[in-house]
Protein backbone atom coordinates (compact mmCIF):
# COMPACT_ATOMS: atom_id res chain seq x y z
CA UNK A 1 0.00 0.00 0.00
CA UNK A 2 1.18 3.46 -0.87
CA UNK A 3 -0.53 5.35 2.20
CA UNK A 4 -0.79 5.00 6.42
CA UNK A 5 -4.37 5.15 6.75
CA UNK A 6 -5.26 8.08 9.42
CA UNK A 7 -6.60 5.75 11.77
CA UNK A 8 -3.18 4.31 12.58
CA UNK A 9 -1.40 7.67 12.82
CA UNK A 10 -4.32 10.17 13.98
CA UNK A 11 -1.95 12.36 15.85
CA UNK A 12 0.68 12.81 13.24
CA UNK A 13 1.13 16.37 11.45
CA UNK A 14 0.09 16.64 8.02
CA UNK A 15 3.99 16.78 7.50
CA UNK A 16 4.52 13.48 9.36
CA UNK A 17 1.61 11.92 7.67
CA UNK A 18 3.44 12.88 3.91
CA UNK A 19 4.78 9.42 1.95
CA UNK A 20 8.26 10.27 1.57
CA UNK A 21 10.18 8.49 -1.39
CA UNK A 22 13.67 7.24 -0.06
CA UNK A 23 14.84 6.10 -3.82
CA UNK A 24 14.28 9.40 -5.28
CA UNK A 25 17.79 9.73 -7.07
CA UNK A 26 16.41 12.55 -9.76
CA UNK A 27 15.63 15.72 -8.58
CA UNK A 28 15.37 19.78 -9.40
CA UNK A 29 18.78 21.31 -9.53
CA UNK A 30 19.65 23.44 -6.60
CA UNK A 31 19.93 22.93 -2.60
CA UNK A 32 22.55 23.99 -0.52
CA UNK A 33 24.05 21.08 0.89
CA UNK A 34 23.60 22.45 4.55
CA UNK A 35 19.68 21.38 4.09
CA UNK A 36 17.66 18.37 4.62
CA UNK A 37 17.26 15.25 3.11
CA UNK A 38 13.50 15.22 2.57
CA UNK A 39 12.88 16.63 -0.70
CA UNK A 40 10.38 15.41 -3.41
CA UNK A 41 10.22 16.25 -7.28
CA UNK A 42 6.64 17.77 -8.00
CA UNK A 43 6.30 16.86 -12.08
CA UNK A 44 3.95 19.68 -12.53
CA UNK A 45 3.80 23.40 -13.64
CA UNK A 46 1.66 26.12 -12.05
CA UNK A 47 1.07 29.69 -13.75
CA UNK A 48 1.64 32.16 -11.02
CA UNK A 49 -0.88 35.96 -12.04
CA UNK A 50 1.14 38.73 -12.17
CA UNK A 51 1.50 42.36 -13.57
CA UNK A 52 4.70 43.80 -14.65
CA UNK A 53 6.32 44.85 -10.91
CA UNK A 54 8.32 42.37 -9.38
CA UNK A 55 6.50 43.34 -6.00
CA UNK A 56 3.38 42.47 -7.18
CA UNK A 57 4.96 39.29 -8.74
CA UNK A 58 6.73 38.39 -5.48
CA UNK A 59 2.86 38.35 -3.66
CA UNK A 60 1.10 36.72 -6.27
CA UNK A 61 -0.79 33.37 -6.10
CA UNK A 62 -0.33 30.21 -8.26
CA UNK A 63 -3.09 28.83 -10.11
CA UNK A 64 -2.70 25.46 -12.14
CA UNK A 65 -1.62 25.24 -15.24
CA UNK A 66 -0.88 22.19 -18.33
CA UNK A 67 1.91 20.73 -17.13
CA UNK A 68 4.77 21.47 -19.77
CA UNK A 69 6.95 19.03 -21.93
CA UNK A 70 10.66 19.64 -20.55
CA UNK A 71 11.74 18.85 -16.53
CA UNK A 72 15.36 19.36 -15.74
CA UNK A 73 16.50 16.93 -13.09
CA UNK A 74 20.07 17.19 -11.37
CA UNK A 75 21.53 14.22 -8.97
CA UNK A 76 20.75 15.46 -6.03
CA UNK A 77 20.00 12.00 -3.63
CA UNK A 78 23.15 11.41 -2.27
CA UNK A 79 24.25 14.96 -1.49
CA UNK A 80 21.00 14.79 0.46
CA UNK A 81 21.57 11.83 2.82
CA UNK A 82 23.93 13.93 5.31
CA UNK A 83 21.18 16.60 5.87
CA UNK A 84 19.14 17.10 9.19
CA UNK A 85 16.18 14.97 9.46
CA UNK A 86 14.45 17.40 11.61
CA UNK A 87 12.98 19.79 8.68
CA UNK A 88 10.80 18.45 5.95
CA UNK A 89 12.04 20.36 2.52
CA UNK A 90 9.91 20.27 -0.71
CA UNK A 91 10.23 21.54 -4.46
CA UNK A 92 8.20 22.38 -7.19
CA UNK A 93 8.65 23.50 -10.69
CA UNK A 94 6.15 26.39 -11.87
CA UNK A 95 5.41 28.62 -14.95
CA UNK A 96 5.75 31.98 -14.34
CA UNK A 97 5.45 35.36 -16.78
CA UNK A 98 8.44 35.06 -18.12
CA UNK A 99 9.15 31.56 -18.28
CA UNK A 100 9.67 28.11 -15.69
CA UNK A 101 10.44 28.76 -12.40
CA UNK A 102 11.59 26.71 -8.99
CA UNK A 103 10.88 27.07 -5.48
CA UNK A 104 12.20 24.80 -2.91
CA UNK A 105 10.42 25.46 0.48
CA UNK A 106 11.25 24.50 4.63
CA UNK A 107 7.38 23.01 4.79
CA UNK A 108 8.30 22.15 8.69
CA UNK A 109 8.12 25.71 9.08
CA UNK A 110 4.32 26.60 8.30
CA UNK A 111 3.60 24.51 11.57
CA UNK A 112 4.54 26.89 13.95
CA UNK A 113 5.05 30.37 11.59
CA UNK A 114 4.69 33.19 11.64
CA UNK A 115 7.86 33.07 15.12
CA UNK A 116 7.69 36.34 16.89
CA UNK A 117 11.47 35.98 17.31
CA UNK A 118 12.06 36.28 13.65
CA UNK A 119 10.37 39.31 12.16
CA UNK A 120 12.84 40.07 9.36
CA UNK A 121 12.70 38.75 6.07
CA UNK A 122 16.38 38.88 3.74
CA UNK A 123 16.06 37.65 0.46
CA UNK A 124 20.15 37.67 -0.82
CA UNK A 125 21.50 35.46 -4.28
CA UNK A 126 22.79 36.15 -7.39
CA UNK A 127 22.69 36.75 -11.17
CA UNK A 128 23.43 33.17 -12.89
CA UNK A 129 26.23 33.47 -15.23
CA UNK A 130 25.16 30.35 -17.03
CA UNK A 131 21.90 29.48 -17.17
CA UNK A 132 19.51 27.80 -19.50
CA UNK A 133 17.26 29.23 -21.88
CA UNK A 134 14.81 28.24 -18.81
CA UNK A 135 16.14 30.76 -17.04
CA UNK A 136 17.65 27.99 -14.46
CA UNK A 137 21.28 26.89 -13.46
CA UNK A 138 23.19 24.82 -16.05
CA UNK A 139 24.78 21.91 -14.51
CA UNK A 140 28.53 23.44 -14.78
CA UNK A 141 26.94 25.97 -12.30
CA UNK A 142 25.73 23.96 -9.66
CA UNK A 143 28.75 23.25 -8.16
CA UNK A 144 29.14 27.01 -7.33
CA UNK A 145 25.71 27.84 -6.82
CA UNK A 146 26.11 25.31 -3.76
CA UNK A 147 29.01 27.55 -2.55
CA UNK A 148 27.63 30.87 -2.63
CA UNK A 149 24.27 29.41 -0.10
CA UNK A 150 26.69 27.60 1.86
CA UNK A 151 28.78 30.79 2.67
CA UNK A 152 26.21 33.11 2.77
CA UNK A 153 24.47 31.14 5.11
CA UNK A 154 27.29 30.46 7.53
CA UNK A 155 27.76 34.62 7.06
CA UNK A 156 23.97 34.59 8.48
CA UNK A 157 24.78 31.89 11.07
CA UNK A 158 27.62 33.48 13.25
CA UNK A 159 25.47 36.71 12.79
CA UNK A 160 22.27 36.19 13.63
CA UNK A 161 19.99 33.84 14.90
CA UNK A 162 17.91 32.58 11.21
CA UNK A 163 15.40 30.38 10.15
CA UNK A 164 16.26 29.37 6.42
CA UNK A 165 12.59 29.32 4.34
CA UNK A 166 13.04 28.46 0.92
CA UNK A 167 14.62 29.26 -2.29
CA UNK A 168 13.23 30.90 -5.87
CA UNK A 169 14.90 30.42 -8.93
CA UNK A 170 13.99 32.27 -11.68
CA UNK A 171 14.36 34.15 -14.90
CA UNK A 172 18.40 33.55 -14.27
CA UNK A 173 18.41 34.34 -10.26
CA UNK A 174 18.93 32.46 -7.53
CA UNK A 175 17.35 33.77 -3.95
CA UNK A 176 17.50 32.54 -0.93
CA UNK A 177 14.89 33.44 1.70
CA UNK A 178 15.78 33.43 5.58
CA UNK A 179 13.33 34.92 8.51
CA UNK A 180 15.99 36.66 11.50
CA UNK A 181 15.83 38.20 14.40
CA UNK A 182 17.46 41.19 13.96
CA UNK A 183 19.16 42.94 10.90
CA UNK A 184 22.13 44.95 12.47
CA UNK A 185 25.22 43.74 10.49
CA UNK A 186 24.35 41.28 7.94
CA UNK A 187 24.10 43.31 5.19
CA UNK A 188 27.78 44.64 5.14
CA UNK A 189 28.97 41.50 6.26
CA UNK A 190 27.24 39.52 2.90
CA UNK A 191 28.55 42.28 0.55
CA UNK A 192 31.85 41.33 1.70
CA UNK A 193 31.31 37.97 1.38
CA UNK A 194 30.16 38.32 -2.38
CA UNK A 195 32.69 40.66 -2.83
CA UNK A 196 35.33 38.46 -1.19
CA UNK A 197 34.71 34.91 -2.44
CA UNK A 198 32.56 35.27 -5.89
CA UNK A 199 33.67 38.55 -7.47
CA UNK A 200 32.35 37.51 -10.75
CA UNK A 201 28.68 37.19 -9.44
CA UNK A 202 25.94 40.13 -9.29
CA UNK A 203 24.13 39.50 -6.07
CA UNK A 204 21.43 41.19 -4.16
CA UNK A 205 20.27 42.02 -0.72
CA UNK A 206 17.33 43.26 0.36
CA UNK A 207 15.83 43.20 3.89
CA UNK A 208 12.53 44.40 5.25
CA UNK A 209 10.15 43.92 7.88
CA UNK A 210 7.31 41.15 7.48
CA UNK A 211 6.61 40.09 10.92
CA UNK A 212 3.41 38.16 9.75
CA UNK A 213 5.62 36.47 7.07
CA UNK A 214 3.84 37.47 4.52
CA UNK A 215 6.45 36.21 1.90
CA UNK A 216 6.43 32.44 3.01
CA UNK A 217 2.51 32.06 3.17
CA UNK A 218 2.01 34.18 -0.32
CA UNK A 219 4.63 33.28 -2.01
CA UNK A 220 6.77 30.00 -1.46
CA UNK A 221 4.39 27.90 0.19
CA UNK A 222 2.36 26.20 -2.28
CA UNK A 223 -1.63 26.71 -2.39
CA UNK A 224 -4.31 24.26 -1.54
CA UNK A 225 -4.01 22.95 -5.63
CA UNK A 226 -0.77 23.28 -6.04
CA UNK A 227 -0.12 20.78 -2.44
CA UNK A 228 -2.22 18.17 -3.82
CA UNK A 229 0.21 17.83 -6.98
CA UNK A 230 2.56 17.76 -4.56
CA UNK A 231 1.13 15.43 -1.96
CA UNK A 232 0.16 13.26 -5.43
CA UNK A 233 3.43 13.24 -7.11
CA UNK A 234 5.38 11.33 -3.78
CA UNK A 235 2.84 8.77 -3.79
CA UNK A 236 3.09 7.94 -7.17
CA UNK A 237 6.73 7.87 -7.57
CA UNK A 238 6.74 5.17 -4.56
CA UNK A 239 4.27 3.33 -7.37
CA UNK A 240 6.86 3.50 -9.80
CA UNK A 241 9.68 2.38 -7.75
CA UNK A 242 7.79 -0.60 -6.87
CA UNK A 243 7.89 -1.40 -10.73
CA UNK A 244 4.45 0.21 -11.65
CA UNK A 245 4.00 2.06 -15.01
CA UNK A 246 0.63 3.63 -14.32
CA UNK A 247 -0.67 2.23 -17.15
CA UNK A 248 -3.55 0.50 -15.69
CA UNK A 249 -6.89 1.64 -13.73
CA UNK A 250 -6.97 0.11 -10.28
CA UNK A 251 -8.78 0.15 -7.08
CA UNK A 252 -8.51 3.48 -5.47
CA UNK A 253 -8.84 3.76 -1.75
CA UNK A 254 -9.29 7.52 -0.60
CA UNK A 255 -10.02 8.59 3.60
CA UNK A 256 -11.80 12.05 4.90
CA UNK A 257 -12.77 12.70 7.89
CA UNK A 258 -15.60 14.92 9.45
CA UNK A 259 -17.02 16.93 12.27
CA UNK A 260 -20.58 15.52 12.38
CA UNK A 261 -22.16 11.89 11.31
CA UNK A 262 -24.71 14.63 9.79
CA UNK A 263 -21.70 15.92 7.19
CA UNK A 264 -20.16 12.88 6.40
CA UNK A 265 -23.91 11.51 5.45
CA UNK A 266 -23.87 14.22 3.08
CA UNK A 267 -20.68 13.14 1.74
CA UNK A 268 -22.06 9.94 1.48
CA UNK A 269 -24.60 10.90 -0.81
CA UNK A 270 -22.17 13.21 -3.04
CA UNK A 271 -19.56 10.24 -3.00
CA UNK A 272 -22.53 7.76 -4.40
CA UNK A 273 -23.54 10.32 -7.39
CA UNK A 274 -19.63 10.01 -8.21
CA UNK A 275 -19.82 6.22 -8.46
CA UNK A 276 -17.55 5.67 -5.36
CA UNK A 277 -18.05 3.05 -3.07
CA UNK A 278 -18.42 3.32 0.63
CA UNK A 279 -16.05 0.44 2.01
CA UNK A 280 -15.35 1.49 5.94
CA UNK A 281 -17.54 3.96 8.51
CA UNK A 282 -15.41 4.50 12.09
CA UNK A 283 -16.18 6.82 14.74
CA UNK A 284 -12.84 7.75 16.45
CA UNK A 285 -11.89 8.74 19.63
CA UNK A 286 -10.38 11.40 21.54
CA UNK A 287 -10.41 13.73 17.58
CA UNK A 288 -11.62 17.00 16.37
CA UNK A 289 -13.10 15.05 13.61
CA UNK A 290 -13.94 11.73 14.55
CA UNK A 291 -16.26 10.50 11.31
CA UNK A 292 -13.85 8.38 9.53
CA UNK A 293 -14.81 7.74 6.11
CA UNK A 294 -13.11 5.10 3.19
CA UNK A 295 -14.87 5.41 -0.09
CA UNK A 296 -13.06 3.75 -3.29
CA UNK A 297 -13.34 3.45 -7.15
CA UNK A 298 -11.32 2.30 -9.81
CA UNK A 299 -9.01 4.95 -11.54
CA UNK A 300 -6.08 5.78 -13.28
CA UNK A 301 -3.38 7.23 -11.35
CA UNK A 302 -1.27 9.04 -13.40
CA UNK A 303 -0.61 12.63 -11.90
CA UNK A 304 -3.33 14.82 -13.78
CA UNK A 305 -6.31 11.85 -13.61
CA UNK A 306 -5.56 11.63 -10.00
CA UNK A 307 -5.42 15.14 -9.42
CA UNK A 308 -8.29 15.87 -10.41
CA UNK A 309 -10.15 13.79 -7.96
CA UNK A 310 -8.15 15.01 -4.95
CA UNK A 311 -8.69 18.09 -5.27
CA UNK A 312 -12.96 17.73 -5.94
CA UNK A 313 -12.98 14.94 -3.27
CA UNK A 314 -10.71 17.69 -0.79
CA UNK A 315 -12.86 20.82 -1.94
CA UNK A 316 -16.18 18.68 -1.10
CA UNK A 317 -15.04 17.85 2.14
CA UNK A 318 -13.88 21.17 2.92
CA UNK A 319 -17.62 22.55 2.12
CA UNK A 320 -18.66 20.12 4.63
CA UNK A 321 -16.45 20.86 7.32
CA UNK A 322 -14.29 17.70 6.71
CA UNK A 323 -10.95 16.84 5.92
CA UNK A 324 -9.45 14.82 3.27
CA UNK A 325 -6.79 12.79 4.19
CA UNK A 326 -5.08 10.87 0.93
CA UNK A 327 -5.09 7.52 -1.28
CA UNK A 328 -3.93 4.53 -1.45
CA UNK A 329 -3.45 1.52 -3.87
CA UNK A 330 -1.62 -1.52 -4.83
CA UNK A 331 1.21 -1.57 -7.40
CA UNK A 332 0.53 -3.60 -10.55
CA UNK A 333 3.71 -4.64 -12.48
CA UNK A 334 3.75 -5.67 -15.96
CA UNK A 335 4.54 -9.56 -16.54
């Protein structure tokens, strides 16, 4: 099975609850090797709505879009295996104005953000000297790219107490985004550090205020649509791993959970107009929403057909005050 069932993990963080894929050797290009080794490869692009500014670009939201034909994927796995297991890390390729864009995102940090203790938001990277016609690194830059975070984050380090949020690459820029505590300092100490070790590289510093962190909730952190893909995308790849092609409709298994028997009724009836099957009821203990539900139906389960129903089977719970918690299935190899 691809998925822990709820029932056997009720107290777990959405975070905790996440299938990570251990064998993922292929992923998006760029991480400084001082982060984590839980990373997954979304396979999907999103069109973020912008005018011209890049203010108004940096607060936009992402709305889906047809996913496009090219994916660059860098080596990433075993670089990764040294990293802290105590932050969960996440990427996703998008579409933006001007062309495909990356963000790689702390996700542990939405659990307790926005921290008091960190008010300050500096975004500092550089202008690529080689990049693709993307717009992202070219793989004789990656080896540098890794460099310039790792030094500009040990800079930050014996600075300033720092909670590293993501990274945005884009349009031939690399950013890194960090959350201090105070600001006194950094910025001259950075511009020597550019200056000192990577003369050859345009970078950028900016620092403001955005004690509500305003730039990780609008901006890296993926939305509700955008998650599922995400969410999707690690359960299928375990599918694949296991030898599965994807080819083939199968059994479908999805769990929600709700406030009232009175809303997951309703549910019910939706679920039955959809030609799902109701396989397991549970009322749980000692849980905000203690209506288990199991439904199933057989599907494909390539990324966009089973997209599509996480997202209406999530929105539908949502209007009735429920939750919906993932899928499961069986892997089915080819002889």
């Amino acid at each position: 099975m691809a998925r822990e069932p709820r029932a056997k993990a009720e107290e777990k963080s959405r975070q905790e609850r996440a299938v990570f894929v251990p064998a993922l050797t292929f992923l998006l290009l760029f991480v400084s090797r001082q982060k984590v080794n839980k990373i997954s490869f979304l396979y999907k692009h999103y069109r973020l709505q912008t005018d011209n500014t890049t203010a108004a670009r940096r607060q936009a939201k992402h709305s889906i879009m047809k996913k496009q034909s090219t994916i660059l994927f860098g080596l990433l796995f075993q670089a990764l295996l040294s990293f802290s297991q105590e932050e969960n890390w996440d990427v996703y390729m998008a579409q933006y104005d001007k062309g495909v864009g990356s963000t790689l995102i702390n996700m542990s940090l939405k659990e307790y953000a926005p921290i008091k203790e960190f008010p300050f938001l500096l975004t500092t990277g550089v202008k690529l000297i080689k990049c693709s016609d993307d717009g992202l690194p070219t793989k004789d830059e990656f080896e540098v790219l890794y460099q310039i975070s790792d030094k500009m984050k040990s800079v930050i380090d014996s600075k300033l107490k720092n909670k590293s949020s993501g990274t945005f690459s884009y349009q031939c820029e690399r950013i890194d985004y960090y959350y201090l505590n105070d600001t006194i300092g950094i910025r001259k100490l950075l511009e020597s550090a550019y200056q000192t070790d990577f003369p050859n590289y345009k970078y950028s510093i900016n620092i403001k205020n955005d004690k509500n962190w305003e730039a990780y909730f609008s901006f890296l952190y993926p939305n509700d649509e955008a998650y599922e893909y995400m969410s999707n995308q690690k359960v299928i790849l375990n599918l694949t791993k296991e030898g599965d092609n994807l080819s083939k409709p199968r059994q479908v298994d999805h769990w929600l959970y709700f406030k009232t028997e009175a809303d997951r009724n309703k549910f019910i009836t939706y679920a039955l107009k959809e030609k799902f099957k109701v396989k397991n009821k549970k009322n749980l203990n000692d849980s905000k929403l203690k209506y288990q539900l199991q439904i199933s139906r057989v599907d494909k389960v390539d990324i966009d057909s089973i997209s599509k129903i996480t997202i209406d089977l999530r929105k539908k719970a949502k209007e009735l005050n429920g939750e919906y918690d993932g899928w499961e299935t069986f892997v089915i190899k080819e002889k």
